[in-house]
PDB file of N, CA and C in Angstrom:
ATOM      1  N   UNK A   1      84.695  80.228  85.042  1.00  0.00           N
ATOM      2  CA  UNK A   1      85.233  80.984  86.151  1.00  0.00           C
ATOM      3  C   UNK A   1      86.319  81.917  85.632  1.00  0.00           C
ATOM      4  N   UNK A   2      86.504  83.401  85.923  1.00  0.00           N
ATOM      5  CA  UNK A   2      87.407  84.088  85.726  1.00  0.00           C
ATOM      6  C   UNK A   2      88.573  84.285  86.349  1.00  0.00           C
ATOM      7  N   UNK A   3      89.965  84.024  85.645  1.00  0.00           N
ATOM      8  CA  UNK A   3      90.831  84.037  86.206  1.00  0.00           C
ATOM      9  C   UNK A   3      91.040  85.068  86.762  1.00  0.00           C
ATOM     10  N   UNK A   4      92.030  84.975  88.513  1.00  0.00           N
ATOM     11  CA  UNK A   4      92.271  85.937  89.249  1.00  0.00           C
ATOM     12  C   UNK A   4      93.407  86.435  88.857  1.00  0.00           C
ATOM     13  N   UNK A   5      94.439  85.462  88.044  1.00  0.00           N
ATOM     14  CA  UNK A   5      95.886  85.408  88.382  1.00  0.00           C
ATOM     15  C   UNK A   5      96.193  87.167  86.877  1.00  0.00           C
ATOM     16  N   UNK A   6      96.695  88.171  87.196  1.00  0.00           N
ATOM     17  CA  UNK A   6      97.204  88.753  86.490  1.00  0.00           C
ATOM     18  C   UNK A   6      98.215  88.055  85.500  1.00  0.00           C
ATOM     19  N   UNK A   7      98.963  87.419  85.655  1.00  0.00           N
ATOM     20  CA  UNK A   7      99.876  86.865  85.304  1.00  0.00           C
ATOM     21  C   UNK A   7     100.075  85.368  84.853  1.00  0.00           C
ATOM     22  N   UNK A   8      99.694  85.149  83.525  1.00  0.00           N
ATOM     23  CA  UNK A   8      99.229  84.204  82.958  1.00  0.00           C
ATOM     24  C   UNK A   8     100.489  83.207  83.111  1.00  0.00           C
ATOM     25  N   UNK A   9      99.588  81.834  83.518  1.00  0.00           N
ATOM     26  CA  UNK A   9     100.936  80.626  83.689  1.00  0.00           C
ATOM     27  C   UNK A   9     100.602  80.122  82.820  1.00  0.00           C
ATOM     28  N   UNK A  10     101.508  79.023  82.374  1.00  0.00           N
ATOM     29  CA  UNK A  10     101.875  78.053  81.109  1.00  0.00           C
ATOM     30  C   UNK A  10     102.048  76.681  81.611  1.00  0.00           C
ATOM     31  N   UNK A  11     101.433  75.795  80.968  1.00  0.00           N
ATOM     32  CA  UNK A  11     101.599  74.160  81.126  1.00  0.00           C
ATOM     33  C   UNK A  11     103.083  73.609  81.818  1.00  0.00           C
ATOM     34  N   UNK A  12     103.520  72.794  82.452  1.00  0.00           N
ATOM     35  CA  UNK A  12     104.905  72.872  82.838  1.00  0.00           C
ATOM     36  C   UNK A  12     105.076  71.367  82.749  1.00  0.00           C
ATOM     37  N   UNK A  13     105.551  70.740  81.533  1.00  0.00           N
ATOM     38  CA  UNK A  13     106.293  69.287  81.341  1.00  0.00           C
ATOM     39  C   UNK A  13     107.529  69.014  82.446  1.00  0.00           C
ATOM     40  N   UNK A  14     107.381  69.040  83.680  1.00  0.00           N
ATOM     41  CA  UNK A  14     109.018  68.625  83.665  1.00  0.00           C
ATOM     42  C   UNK A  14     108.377  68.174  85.505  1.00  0.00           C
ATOM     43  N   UNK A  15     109.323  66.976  86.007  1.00  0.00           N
ATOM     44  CA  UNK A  15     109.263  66.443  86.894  1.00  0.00           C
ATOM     45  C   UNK A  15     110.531  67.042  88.035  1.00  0.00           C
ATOM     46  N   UNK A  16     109.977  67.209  89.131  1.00  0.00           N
ATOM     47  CA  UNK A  16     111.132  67.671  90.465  1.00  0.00           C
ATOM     48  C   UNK A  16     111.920  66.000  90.608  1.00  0.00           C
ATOM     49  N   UNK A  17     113.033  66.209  90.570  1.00  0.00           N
ATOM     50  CA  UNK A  17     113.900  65.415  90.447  1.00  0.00           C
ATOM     51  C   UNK A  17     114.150  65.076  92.418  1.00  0.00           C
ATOM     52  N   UNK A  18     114.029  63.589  92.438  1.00  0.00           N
ATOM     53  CA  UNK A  18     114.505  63.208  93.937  1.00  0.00           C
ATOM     54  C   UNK A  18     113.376  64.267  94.983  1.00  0.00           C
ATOM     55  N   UNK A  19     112.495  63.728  94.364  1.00  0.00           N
ATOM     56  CA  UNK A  19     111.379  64.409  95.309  1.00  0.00           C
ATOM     57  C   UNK A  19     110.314  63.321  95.261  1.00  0.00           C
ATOM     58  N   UNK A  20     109.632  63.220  96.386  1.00  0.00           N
ATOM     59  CA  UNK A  20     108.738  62.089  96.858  1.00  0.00           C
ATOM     60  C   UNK A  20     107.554  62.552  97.164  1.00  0.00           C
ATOM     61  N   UNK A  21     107.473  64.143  97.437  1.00  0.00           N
ATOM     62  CA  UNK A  21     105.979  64.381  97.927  1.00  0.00           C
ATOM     63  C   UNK A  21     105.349  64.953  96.680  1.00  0.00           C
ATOM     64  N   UNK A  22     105.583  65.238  95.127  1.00  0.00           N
ATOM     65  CA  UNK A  22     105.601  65.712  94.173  1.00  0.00           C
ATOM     66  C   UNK A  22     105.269  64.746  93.013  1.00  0.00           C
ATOM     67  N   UNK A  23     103.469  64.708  92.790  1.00  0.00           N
ATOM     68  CA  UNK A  23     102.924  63.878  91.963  1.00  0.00           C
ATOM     69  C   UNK A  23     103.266  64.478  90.451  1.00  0.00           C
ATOM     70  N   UNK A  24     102.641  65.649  90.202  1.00  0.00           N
ATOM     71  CA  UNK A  24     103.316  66.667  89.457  1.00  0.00           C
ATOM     72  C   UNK A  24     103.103  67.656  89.031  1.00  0.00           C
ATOM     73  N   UNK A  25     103.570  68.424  88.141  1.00  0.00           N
ATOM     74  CA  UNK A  25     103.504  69.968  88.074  1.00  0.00           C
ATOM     75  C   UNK A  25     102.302  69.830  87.355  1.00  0.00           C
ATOM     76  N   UNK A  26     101.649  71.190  87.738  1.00  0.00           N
ATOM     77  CA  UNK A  26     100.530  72.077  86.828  1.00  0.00           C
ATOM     78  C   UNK A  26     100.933  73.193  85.664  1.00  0.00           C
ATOM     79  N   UNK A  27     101.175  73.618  86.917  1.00  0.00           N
ATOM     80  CA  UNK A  27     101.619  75.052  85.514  1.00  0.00           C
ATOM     81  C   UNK A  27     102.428  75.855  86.336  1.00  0.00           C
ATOM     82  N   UNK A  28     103.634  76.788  86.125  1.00  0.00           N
ATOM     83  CA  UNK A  28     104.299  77.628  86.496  1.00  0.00           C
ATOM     84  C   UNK A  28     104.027  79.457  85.609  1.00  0.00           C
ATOM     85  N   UNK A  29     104.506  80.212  86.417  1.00  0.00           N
ATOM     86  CA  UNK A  29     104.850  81.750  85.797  1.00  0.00           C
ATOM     87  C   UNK A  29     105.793  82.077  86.531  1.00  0.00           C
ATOM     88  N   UNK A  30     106.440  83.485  85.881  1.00  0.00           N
ATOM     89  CA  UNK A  30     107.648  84.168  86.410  1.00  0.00           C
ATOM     90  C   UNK A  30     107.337  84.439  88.306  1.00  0.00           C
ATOM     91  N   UNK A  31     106.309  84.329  88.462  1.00  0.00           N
ATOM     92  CA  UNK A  31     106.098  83.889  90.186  1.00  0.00           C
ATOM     93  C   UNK A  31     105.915  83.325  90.548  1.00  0.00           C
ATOM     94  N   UNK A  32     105.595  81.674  90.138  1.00  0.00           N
ATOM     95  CA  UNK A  32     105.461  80.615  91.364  1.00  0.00           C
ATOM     96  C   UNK A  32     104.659  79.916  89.847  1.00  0.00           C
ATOM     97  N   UNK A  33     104.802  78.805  91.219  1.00  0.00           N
ATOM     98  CA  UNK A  33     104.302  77.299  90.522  1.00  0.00           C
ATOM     99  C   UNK A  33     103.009  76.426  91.085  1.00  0.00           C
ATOM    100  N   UNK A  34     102.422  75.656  90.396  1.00  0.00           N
ATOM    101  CA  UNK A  34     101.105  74.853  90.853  1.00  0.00           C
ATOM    102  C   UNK A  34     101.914  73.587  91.161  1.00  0.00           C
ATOM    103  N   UNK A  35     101.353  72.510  91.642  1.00  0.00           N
ATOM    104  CA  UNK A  35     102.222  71.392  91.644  1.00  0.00           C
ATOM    105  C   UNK A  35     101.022  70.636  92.618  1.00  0.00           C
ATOM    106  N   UNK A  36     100.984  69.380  92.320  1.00  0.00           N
ATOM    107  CA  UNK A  36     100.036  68.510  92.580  1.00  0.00           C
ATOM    108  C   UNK A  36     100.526  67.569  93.368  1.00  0.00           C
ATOM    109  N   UNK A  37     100.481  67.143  95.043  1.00  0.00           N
ATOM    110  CA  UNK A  37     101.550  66.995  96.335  1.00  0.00           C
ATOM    111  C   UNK A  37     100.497  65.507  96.621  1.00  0.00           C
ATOM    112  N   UNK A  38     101.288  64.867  97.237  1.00  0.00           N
ATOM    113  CA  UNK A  38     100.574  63.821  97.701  1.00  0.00           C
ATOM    114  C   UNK A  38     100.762  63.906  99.319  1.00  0.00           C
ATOM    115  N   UNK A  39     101.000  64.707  99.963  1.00  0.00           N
ATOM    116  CA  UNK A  39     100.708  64.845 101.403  1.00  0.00           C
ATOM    117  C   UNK A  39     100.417  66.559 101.379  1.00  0.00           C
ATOM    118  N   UNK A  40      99.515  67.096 102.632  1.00  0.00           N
ATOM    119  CA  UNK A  40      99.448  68.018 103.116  1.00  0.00           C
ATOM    120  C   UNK A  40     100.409  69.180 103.154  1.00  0.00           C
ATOM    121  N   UNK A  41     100.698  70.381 102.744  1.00  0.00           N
ATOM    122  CA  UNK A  41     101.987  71.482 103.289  1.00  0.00           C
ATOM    123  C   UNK A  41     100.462  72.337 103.925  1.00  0.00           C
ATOM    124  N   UNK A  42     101.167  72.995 105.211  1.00  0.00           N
ATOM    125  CA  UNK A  42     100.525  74.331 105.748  1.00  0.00           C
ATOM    126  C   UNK A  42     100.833  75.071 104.835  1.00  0.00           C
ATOM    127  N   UNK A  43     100.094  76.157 104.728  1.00  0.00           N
ATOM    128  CA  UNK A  43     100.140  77.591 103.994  1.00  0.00           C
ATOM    129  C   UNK A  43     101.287  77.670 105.001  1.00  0.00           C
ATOM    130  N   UNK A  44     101.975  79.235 104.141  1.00  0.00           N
ATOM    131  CA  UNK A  44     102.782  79.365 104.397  1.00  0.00           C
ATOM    132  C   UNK A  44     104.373  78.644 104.806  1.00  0.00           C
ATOM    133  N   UNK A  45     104.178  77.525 104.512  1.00  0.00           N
ATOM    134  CA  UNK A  45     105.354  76.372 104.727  1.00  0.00           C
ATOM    135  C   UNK A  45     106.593  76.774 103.669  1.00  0.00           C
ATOM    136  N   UNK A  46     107.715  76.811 103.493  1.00  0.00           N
ATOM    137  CA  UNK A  46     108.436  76.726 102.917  1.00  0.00           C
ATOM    138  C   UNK A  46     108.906  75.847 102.315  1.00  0.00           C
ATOM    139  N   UNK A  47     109.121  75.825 100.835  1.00  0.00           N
ATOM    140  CA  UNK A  47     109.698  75.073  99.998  1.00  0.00           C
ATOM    141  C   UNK A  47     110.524  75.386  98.840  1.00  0.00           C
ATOM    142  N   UNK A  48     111.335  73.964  98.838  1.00  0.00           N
ATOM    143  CA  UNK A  48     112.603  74.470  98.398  1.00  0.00           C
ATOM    144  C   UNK A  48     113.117  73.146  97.430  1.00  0.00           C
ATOM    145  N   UNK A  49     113.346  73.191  96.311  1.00  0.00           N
ATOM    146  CA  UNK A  49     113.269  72.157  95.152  1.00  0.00           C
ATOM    147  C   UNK A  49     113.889  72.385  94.110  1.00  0.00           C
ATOM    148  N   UNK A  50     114.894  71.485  93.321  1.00  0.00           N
ATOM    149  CA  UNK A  50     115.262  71.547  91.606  1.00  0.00           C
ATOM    150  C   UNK A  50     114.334  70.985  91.096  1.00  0.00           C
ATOM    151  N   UNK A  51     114.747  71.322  89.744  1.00  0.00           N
ATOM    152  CA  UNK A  51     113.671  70.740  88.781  1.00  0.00           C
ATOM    153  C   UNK A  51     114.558  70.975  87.348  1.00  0.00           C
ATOM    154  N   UNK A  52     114.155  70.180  86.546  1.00  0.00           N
ATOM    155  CA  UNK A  52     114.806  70.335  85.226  1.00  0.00           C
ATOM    156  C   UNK A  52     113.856  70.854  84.296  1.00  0.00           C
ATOM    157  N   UNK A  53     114.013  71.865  83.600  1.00  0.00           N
ATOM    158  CA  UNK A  53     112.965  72.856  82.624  1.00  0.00           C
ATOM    159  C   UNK A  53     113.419  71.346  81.080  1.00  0.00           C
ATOM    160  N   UNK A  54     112.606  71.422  80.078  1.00  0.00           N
ATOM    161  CA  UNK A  54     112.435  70.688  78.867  1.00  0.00           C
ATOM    162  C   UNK A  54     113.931  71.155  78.186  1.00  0.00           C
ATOM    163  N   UNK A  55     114.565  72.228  78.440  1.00  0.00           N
ATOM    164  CA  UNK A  55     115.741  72.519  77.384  1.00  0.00           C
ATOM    165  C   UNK A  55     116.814  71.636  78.487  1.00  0.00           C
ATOM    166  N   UNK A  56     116.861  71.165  79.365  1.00  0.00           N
ATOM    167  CA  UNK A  56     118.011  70.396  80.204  1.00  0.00           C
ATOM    168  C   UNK A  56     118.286  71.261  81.511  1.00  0.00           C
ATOM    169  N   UNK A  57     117.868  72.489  81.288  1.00  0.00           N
ATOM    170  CA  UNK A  57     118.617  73.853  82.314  1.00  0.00           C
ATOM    171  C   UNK A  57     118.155  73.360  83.793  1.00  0.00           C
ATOM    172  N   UNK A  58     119.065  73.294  84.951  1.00  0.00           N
ATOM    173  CA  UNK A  58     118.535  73.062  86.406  1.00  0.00           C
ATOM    174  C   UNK A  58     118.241  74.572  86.620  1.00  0.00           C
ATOM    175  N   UNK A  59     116.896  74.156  87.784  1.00  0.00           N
ATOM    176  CA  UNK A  59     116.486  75.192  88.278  1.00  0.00           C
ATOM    177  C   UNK A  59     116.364  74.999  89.778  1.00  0.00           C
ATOM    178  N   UNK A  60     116.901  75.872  90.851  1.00  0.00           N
ATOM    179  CA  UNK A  60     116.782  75.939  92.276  1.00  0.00           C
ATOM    180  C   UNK A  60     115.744  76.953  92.363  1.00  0.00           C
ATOM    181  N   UNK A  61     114.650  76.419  93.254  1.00  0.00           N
ATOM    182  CA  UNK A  61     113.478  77.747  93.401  1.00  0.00           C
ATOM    183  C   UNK A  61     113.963  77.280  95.003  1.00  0.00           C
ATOM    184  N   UNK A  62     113.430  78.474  95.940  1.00  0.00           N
ATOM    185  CA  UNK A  62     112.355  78.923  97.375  1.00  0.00           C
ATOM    186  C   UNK A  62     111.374  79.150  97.126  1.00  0.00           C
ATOM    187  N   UNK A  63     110.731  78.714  97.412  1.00  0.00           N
ATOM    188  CA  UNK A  63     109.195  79.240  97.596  1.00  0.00           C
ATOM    189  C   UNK A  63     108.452  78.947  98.818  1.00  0.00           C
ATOM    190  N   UNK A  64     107.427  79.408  98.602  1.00  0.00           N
ATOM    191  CA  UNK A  64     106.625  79.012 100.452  1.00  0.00           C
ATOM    192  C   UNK A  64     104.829  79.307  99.545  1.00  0.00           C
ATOM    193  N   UNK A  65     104.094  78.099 100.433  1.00  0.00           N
ATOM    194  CA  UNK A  65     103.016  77.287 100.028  1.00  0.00           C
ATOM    195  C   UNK A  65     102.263  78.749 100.578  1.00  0.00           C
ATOM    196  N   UNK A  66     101.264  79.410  99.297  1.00  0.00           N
ATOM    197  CA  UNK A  66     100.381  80.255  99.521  1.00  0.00           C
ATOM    198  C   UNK A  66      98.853  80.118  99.645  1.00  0.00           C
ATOM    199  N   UNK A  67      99.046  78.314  98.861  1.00  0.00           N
ATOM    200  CA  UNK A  67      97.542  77.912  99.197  1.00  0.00           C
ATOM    201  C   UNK A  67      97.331  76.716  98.577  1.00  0.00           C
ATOM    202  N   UNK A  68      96.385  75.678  99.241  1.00  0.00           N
ATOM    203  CA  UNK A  68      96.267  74.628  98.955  1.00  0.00           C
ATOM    204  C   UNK A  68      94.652  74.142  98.913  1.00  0.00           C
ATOM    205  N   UNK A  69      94.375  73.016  98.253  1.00  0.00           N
ATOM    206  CA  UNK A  69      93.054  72.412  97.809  1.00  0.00           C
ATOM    207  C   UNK A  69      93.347  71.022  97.164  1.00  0.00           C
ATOM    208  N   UNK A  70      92.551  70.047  98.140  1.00  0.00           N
ATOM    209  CA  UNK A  70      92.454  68.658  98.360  1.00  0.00           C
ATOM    210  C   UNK A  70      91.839  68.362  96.711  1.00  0.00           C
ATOM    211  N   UNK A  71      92.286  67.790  96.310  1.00  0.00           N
ATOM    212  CA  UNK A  71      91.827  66.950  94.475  1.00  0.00           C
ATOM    213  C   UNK A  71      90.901  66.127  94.762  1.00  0.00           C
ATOM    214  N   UNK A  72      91.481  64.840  95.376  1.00  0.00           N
ATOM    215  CA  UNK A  72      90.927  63.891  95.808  1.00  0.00           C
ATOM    216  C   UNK A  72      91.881  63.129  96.949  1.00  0.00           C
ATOM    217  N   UNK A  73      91.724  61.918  97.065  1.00  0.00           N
ATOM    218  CA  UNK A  73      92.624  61.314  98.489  1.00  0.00           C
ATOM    219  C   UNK A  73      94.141  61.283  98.504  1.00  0.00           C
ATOM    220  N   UNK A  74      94.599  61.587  98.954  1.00  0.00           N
ATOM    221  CA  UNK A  74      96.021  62.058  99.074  1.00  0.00           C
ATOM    222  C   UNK A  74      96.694  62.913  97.787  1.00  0.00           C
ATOM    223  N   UNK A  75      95.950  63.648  97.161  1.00  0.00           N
ATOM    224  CA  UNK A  75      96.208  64.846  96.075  1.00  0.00           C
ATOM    225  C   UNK A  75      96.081  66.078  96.364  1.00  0.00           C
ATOM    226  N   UNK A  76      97.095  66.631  96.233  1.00  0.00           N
ATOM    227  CA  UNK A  76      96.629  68.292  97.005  1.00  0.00           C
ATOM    228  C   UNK A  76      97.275  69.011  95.562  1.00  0.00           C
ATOM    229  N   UNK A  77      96.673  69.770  94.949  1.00  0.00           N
ATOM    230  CA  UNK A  77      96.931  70.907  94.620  1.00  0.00           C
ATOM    231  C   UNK A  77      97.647  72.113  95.303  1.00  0.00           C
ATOM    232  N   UNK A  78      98.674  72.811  94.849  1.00  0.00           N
ATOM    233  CA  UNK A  78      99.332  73.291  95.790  1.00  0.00           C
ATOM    234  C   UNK A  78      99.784  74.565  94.787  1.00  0.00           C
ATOM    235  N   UNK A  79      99.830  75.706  95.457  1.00  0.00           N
ATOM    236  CA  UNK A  79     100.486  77.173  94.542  1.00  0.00           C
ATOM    237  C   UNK A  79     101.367  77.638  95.627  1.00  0.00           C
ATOM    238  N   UNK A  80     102.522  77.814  95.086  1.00  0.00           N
ATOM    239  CA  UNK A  80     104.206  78.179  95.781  1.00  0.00           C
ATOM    240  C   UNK A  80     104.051  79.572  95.050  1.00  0.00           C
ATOM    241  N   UNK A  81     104.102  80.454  95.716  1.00  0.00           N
ATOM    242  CA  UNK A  81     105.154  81.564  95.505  1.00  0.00           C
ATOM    243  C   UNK A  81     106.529  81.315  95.213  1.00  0.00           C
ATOM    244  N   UNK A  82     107.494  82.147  94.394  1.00  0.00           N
ATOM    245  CA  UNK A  82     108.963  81.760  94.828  1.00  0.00           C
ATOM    246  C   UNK A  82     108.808  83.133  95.132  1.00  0.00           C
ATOM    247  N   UNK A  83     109.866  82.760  95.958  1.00  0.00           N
ATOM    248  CA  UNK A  83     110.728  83.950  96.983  1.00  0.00           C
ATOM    249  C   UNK A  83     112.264  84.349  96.514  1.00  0.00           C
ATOM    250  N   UNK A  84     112.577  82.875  96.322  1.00  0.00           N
ATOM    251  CA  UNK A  84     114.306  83.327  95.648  1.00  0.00           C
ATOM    252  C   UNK A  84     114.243  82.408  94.576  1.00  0.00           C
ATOM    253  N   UNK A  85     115.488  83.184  93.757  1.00  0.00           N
ATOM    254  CA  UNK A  85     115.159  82.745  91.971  1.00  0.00           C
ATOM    255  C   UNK A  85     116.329  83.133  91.780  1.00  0.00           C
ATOM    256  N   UNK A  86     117.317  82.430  91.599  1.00  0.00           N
ATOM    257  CA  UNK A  86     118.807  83.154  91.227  1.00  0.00           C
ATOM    258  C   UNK A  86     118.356  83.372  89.204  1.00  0.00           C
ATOM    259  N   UNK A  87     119.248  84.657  89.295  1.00  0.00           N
ATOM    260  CA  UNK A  87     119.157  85.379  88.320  1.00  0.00           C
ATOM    261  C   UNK A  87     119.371  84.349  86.951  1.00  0.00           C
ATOM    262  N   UNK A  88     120.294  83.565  86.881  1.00  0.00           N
ATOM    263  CA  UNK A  88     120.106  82.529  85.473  1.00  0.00           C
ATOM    264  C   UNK A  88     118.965  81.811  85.732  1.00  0.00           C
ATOM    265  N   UNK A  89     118.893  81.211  86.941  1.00  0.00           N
ATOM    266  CA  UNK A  89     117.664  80.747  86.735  1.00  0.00           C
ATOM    267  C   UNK A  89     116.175  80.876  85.821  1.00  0.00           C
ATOM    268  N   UNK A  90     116.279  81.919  87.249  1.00  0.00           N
ATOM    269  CA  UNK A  90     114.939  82.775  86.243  1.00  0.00           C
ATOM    270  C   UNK A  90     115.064  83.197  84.723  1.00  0.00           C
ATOM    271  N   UNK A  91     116.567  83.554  84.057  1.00  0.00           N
ATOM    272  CA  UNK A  91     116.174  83.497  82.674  1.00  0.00           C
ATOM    273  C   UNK A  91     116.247  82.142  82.027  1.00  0.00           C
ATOM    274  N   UNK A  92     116.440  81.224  82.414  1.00  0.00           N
ATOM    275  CA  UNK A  92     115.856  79.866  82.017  1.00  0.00           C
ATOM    276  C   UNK A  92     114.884  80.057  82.156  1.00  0.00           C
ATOM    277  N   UNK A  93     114.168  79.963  83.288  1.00  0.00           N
ATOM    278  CA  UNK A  93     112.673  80.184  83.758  1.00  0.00           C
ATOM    279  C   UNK A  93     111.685  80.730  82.538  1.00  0.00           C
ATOM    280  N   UNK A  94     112.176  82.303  82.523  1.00  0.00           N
ATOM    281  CA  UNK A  94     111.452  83.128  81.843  1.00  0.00           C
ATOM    282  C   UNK A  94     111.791  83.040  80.028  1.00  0.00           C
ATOM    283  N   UNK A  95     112.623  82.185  79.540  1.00  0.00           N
ATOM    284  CA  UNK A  95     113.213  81.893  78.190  1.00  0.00           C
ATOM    285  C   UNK A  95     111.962  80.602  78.433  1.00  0.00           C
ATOM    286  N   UNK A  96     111.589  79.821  78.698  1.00  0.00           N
ATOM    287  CA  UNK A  96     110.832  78.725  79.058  1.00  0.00           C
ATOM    288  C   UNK A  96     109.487  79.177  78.545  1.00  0.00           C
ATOM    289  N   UNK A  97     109.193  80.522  79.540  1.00  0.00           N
ATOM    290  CA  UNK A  97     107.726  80.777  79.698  1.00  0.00           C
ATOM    291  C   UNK A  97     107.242  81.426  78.530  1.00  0.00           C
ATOM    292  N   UNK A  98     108.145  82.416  77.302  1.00  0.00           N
ATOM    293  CA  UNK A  98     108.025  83.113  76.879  1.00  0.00           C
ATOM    294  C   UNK A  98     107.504  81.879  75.294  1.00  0.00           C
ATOM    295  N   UNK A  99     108.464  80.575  75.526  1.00  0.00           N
ATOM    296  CA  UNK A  99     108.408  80.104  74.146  1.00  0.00           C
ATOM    297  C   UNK A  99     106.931  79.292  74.077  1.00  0.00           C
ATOM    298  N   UNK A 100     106.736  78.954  75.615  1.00  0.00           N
ATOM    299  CA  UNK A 100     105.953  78.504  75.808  1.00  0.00           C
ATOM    300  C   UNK A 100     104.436  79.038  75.756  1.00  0.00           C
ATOM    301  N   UNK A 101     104.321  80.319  75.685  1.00  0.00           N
ATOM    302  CA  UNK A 101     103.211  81.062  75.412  1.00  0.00           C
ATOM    303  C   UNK A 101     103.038  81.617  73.443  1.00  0.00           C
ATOM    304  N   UNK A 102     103.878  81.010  73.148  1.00  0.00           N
ATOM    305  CA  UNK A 102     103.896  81.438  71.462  1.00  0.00           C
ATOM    306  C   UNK A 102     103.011  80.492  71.009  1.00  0.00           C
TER     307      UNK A 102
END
């Protein structure tokens, strides 16, 4: 199958900290993240989460659920847009993505 995504994502080691609906990540890019949910979000739902990147750095995303697909029984695959990304963040983020594609 050919990818749609312009914007190639990268494997993402790292667990959302104090989060319960969050089995775990797929893969992230400089726009949003996959993440593998054990209950239902509507499209369009908003979400809002830290997470610790592999170098220690916290990260605060927004994002809101652009689309979802059932795995199997209580597994949802899930792709977040982010919406807000404070500026260190994202160069954690994007220092992350860059080493991670070498």
């Amino acid at each position: 199958m050919k990818e749609k995504r312009s914007i190639q994502r990268v494997e993402f080691p790292s667990d959302f900290k104090n989060s319960t609906d969050i089995i775990a990540v797929k893969d992230v890019s400089e726009h949003g993240i996959c993440v593998i949910m054990n209950e239902p979000y509507d499209v369009g739902r908003y979400f809002s989460r830290s997470f610790l990147l592999p170098s220690g750095a916290g990260i605060n995303i927004l994002g809101k659920v652009m689309w979802q697909k059932i795995k199997k029984h209580n597994e949802y695959e899930t792709g977040i847009q982010f919406i807000s990304l404070g500026s260190a963040d994202r160069e954690h983020l994007m220092r992350y993505i860059k080493n991670a594609r070498k």
